[in-house]
Every structure is written in structure tokens, then in C-alpha cells.
Protein backbone atom coordinates (compact mmCIF):
# COMPACT_ATOMS: atom_id res chain seq x y z
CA UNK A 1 -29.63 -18.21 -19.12
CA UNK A 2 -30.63 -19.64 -22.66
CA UNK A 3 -28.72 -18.20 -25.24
CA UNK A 4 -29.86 -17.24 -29.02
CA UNK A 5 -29.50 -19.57 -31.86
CA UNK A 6 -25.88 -19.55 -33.49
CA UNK A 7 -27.48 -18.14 -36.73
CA UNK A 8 -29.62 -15.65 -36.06
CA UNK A 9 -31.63 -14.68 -39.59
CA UNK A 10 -31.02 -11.21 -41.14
CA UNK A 11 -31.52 -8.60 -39.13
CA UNK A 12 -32.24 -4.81 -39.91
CA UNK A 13 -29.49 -2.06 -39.48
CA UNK A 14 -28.38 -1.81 -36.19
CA UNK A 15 -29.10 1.88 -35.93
CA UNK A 16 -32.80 1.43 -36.49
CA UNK A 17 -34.86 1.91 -34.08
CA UNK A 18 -36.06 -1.60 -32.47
CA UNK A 19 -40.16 -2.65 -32.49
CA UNK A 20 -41.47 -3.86 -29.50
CA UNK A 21 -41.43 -7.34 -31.44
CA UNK A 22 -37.96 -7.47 -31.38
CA UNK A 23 -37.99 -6.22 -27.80
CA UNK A 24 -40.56 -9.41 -27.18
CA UNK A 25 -38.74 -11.32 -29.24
CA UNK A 26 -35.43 -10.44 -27.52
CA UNK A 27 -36.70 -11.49 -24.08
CA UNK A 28 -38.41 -14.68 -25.10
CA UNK A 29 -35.50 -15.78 -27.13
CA UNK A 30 -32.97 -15.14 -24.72
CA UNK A 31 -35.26 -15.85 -21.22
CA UNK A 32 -36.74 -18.59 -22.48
CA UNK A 33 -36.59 -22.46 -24.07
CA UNK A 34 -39.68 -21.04 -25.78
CA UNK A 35 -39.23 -21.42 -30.00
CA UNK A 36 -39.10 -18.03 -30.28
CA UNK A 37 -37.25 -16.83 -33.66
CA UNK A 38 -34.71 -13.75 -33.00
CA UNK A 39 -34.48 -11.27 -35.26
CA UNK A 40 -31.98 -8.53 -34.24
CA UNK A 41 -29.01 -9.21 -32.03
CA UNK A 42 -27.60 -5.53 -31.00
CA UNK A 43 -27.58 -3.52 -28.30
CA UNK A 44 -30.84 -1.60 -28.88
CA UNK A 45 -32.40 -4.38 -28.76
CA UNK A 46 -31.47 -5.93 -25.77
CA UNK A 47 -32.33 -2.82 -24.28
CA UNK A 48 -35.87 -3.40 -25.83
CA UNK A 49 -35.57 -7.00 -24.60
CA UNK A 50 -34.31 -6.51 -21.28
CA UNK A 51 -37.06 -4.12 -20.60
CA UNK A 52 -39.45 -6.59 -21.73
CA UNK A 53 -38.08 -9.24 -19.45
CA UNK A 54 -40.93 -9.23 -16.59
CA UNK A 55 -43.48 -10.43 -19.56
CA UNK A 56 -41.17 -13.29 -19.78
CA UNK A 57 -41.66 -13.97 -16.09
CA UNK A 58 -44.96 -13.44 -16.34
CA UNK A 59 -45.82 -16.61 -18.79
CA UNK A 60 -43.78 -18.49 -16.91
CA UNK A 61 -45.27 -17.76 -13.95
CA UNK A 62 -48.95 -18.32 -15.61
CA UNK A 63 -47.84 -21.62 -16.84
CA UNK A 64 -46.25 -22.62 -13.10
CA UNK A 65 -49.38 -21.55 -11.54
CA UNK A 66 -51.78 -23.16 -14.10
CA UNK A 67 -50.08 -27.21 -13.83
CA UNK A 68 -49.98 -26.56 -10.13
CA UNK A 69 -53.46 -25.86 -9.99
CA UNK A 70 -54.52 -28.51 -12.53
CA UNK A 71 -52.40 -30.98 -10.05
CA UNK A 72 -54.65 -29.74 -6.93
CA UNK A 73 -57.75 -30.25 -9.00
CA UNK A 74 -56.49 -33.96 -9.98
CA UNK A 75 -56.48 -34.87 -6.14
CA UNK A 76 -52.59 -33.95 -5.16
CA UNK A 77 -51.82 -31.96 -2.33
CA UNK A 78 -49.89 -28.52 -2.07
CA UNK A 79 -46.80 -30.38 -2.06
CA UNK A 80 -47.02 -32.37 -5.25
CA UNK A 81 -48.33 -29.07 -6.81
CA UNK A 82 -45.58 -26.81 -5.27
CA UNK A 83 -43.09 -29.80 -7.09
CA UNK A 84 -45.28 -29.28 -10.19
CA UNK A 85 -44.89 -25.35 -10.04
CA UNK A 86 -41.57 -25.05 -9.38
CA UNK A 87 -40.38 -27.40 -12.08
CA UNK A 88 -42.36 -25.14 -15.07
CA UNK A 89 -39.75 -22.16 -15.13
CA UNK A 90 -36.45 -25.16 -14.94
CA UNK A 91 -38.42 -26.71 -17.89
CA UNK A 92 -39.04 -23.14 -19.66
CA UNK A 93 -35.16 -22.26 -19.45
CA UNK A 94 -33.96 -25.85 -19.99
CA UNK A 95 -32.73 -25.49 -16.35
CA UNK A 96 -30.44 -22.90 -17.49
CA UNK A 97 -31.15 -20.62 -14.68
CA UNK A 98 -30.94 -23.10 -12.08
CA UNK A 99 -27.33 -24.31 -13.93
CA UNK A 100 -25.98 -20.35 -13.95
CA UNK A 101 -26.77 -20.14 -10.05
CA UNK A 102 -24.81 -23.74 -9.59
CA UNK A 103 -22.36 -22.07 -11.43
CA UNK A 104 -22.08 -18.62 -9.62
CA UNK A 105 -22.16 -20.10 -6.37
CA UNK A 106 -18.81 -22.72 -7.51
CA UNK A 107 -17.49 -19.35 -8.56
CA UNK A 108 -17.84 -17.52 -5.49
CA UNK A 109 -16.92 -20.12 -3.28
CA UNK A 110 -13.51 -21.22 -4.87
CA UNK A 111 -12.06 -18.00 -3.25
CA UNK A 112 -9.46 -17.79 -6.67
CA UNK A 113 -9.17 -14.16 -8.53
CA UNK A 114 -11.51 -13.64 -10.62
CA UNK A 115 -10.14 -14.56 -14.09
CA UNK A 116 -9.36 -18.07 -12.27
CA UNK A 117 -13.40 -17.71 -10.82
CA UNK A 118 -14.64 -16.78 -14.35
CA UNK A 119 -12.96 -20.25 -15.99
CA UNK A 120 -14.55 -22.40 -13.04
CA UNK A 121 -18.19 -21.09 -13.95
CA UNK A 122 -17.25 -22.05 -17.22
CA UNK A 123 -16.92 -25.31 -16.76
CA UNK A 124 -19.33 -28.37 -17.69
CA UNK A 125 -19.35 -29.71 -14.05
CA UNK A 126 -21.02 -28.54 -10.90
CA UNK A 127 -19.11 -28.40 -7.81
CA UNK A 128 -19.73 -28.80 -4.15
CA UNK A 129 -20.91 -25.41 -3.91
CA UNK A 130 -23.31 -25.32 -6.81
CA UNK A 131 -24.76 -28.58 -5.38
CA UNK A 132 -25.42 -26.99 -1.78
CA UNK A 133 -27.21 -24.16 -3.73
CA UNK A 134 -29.46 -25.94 -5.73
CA UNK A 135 -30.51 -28.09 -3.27
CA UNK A 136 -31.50 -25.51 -0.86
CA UNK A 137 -33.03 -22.98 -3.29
CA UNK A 138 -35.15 -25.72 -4.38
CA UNK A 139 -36.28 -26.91 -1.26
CA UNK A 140 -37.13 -22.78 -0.20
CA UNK A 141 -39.24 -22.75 -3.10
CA UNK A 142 -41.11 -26.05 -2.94
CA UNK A 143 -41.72 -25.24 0.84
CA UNK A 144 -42.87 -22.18 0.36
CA UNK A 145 -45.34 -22.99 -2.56
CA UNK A 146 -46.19 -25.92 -0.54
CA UNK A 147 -47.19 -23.69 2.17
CA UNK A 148 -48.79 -21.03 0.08
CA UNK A 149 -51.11 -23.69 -1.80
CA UNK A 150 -52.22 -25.30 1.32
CA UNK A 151 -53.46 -21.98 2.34
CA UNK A 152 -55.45 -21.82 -1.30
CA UNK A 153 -54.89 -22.28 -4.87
CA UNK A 154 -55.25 -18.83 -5.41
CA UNK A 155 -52.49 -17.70 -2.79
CA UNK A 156 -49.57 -20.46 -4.48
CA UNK A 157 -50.92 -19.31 -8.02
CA UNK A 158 -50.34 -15.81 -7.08
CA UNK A 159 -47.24 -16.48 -5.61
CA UNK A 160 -45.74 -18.19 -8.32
CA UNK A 161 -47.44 -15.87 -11.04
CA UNK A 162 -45.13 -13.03 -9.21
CA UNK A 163 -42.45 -14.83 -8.32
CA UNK A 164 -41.83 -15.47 -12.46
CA UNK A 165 -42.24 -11.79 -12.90
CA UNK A 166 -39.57 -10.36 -10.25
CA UNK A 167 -37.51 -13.17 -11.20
CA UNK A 168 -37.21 -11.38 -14.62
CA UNK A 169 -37.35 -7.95 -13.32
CA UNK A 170 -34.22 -8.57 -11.85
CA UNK A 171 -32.51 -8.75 -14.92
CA UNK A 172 -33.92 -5.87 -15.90
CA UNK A 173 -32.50 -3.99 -13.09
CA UNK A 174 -29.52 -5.83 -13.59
CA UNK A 175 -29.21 -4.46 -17.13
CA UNK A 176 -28.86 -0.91 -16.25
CA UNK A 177 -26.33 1.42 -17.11
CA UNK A 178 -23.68 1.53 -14.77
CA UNK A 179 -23.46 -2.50 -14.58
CA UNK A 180 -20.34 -4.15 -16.73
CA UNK A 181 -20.07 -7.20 -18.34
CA UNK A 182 -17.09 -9.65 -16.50
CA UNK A 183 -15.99 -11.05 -20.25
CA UNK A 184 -16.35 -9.34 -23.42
CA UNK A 185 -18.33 -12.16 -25.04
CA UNK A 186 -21.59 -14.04 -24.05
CA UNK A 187 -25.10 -13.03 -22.92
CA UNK A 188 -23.83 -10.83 -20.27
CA UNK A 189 -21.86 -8.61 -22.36
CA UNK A 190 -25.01 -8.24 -24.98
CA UNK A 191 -27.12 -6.53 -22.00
CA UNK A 192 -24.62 -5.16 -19.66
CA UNK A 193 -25.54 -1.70 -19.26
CA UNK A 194 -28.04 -1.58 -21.76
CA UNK A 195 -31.07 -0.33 -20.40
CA UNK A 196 -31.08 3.45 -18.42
CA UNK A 197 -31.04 3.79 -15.31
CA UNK A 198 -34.07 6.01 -15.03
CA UNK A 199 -36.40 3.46 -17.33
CA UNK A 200 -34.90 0.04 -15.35
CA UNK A 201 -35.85 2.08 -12.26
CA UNK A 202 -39.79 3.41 -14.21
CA UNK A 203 -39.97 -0.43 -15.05
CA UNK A 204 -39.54 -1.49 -11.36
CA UNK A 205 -42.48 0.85 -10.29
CA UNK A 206 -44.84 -0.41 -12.85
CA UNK A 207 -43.62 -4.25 -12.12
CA UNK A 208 -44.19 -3.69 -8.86
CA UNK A 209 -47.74 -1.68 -9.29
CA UNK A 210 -49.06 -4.26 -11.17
CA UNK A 211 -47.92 -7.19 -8.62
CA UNK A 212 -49.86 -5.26 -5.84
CA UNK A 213 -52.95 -5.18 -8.00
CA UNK A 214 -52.90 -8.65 -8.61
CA UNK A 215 -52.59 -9.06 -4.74
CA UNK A 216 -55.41 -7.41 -4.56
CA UNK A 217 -57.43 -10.60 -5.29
CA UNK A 218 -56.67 -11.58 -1.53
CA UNK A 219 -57.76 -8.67 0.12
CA UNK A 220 -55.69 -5.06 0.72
CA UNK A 221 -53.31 -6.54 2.80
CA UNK A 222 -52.53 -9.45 -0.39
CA UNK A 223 -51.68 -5.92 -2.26
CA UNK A 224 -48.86 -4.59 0.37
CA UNK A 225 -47.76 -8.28 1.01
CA UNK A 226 -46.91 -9.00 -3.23
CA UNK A 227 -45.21 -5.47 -3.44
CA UNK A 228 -43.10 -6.54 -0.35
CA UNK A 229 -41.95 -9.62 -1.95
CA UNK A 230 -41.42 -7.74 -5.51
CA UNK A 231 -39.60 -5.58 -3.78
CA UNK A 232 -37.57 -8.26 -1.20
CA UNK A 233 -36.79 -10.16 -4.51
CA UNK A 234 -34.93 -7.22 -6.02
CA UNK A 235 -33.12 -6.32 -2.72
CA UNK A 236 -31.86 -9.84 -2.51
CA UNK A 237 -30.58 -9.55 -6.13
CA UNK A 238 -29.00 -6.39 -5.98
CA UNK A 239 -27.29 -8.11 -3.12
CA UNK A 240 -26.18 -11.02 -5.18
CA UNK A 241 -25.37 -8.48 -7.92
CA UNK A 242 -22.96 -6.14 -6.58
CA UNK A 243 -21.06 -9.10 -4.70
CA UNK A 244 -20.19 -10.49 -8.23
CA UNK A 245 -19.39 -7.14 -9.87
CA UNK A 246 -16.88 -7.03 -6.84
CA UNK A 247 -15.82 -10.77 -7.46
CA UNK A 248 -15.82 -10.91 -10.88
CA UNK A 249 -15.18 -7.45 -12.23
CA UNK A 250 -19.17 -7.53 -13.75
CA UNK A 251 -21.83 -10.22 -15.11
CA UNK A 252 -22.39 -13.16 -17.01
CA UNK A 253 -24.95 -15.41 -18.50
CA UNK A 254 -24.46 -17.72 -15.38
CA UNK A 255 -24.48 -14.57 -13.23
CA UNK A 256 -28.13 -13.16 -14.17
CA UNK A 257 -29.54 -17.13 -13.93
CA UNK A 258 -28.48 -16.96 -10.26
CA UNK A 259 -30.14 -13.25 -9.77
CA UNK A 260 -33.12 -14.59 -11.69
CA UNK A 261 -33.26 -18.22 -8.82
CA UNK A 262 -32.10 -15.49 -6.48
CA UNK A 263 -35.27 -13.27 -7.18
CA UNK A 264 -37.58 -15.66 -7.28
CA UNK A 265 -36.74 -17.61 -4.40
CA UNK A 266 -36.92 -14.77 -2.10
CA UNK A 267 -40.38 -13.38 -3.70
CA UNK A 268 -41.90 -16.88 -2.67
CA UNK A 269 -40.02 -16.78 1.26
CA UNK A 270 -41.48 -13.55 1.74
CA UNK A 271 -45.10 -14.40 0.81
CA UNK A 272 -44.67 -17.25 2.66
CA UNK A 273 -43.61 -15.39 5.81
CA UNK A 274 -47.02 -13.42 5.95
């Protein structure tokens, strides 16, 4: 996940109540490559951040859908444009998602306790494991763009649109109370358990609501279809998610890049399926 500038300017008391700037702020800061300046760097608010994620996703899921399309209108076919999609959110997080997933997966495969696991992920190098990852998370999500454009611009747009959005929700999910941080330092620890449970859950509904209705632009059945994959994205990450609380004792930056790639890789499978 990107991480905020060393220096963060001044920022107000930490008791006082955070603006939904700083929530914005927060999440496109911390979610993003975007030059986004960060003004407060406390827990309340990454709590307004974290619930903020999902508009996050959302740009980057506008500007994945928008150079796909403009590839399809320059003559490509859905597989250059799935390439073209997929490669706006690695370019929006400097790959930083895609490099926390490599790293979770060399954690979970080394089999060593989890202090050992923690140091691995650490590391500047990817490992066997992270490679095998990569590789086939990018290949799921080029196929199933690639699949989803052929059927129409407007299905791959979609797809991708959403796909940005539940990737992000996931770390909002991921942020609720209950959740601890694996080190006491780093991005993880900032939002570990930061956002209630009842308003990660609220969040989740809306997300979800508002995927459906933007399914609804291919018919009732689009609407059911891009709740299912909201909802088959979270599933897969609270999957992911409670395997490393078991493995590593909570989260990390690296951890909520791989639910993020985790998310959003299963919200494109599942449209694809239908």
C-alpha cells in the first residue's frame, strides 16, 4: 500500500474531530500514488479515511475503465484493453498493491513463525511464491476483462469501475474493530481497528447498493450479478484476512495490498462467470 510522506505538514489536535477532507485526503494519500497532500495522521482520521476508501477505488476504477475504452475505440481488441485496464490501478499505487500481495504470499508460504514470516515480507526481494501470485492474479484479471470487453465496452468498464471499488472496500472492512495490527509500526498499525464494526458493516451495504445500481445499466440481472461480485470480493478477502491474523498475529501494509489484489481479482472472476 503507498504510504504518507515522511513529513506530513502541521496537523490540527488530534482530538478534533476530522472533516471529511481529511477523511478524503486520508484515503487518497494513503490508497493512492495520487499527489494528494495529508494533513492529519491519527487515528480519527484513518477512521475517516478508511471509510472513505471505496471513493478511492472508485477513481481508479473510472480511470481503468476510461484508457480501456479509449484503447477499444483506437482499434485494439478486448485483450489489449483488458492489459490497458488492469495496468491503471498498478500505475495509481506505484504497484504497491500488487508488491504487498507478492509479499504476503512469500510470507505465507515460508511456513516460519510469524515474527520469522513478518521479516521475509519485509524484505526488498520477491520470492518464488510472490512470483506464482502475481503471475496468476494478473492473468485472472486480464482474462476476465478480456472476456468482459469482448462482450461490450460497457460490461469490462463496469467491471473494472467495481472491481476498483470492492477492492477498496475491503480495506474498509478490514479496518474494523476487532482486527490487530501484526507490528506496532507501519500503515497497518495506523488503521487496525479503526473504523466500527457497525459503520464498516453500514459502508458495505451502501458499497454494495450502489454497485447494483450501476449494474443496472445492463439490465436487472447486471444489478444482482455486480452485488454478487461486491459481495464474492469481500468473502474472498475476509478469507485472506483471517488466515493472516492467524499467521501473523494481525495486518500490515503488505497485508491489505494483497486483500485489496485479492478483492479485486475475485470481483472481475465472478462477473466473468455470468
Amino acid at each position: 500500500m503507498t504510504t504518507p510522506p515522511p513529513a506530513p505538514s502541521p496537523a490540527p489536535p488530534p482530538s478534533a474531530p476530522p472533516s471529511v477532507a481529511d477523511g478524503l485526503r486520508f484515503a487518497f494519500g494513503t490508497l493512492t500514488a495520487l499527489p494528494v497532500r495529508l494533513t492529519r495522521w491519527d487515528r480519527a482520521a484513518a477512521r475517516a479515511g478508511m471509510l472513505c476508501a471505496p471513493l478511492a477505488g472508485a477513481v481508479a476504477g473510472l480511470g481503468a475503465a476510461a484508457l480501456g475504452g479509449l484503447v477499444l475505440v483506437l482499434g485494439a481488441g478486448p485483450l489489449l484493453a483488458a492489459v490497458a485496464s488492469a495496468a491503471v490501478p498498478a500505475a495509481l499505487t506505484r504497484g504497491l498493491h500488487l508488491d504487498g500481495l507478492a509479499d504476503t504470499a512469500d510470507g505465507l508460504g515460508s511456513a516460519k513463525p510469524a515474527a520469522r514470516a513478518l521479516d521475509i515480507m519485509k524484505q526488498s526481494d520477491i520470492g518464488p511464491f510472490g512470483v506464482i501470485t502475481l503471475l496468476f492474479t494478473l492473468l485472472a484479471q486480464v482474462a476476465a476483462l478480456a472476456q468482459l470487453y469482448a462482450a461490450g465496452w460497457a460490461h469490462g468498464a463496469l467491471a473494472a469501475l467495481v472491481a476498483g471499488v470492492a477492492a477498496r472496500l475491503a480495506l474498509t472492512l478490514a479496518s474494523r474493530a476487532g482486527v490487530p495490527a501484526a507490528r506496532p509500526e507501519g500503515l497497518g498499525a495506523a488503521v487496525a481497528g479503526v473504523v466500527p464494526q457497525r459503520r464498516a458493516v453500514l459502508t458495505c451495504v451502501v458499497v454494495t447498493a450502489l454497485c447494483a445500481a450501476a449494474g443496472l445499466a445492463l439490465g436487472p440481472c447486471g444489478a444482482l450479478h455486480h452485488a454478487l461480485a461486491v459481495l464474492g470480493a469481500l468473502g474472498a478477502a475476509q478469507v485472506l484476512l483471517a488466515h493472516c491474523v492467524r499467521r501473523f498475529g494481525g495486518v500490515t501494509g503488505d497485508v491489505f495490498g494483497a486483500l485489496a489484489e485479492t478483492a479485486a481479482t475475485a470481483a472481475l472472476v465472478v462477473l466473468a462467470l455470468g
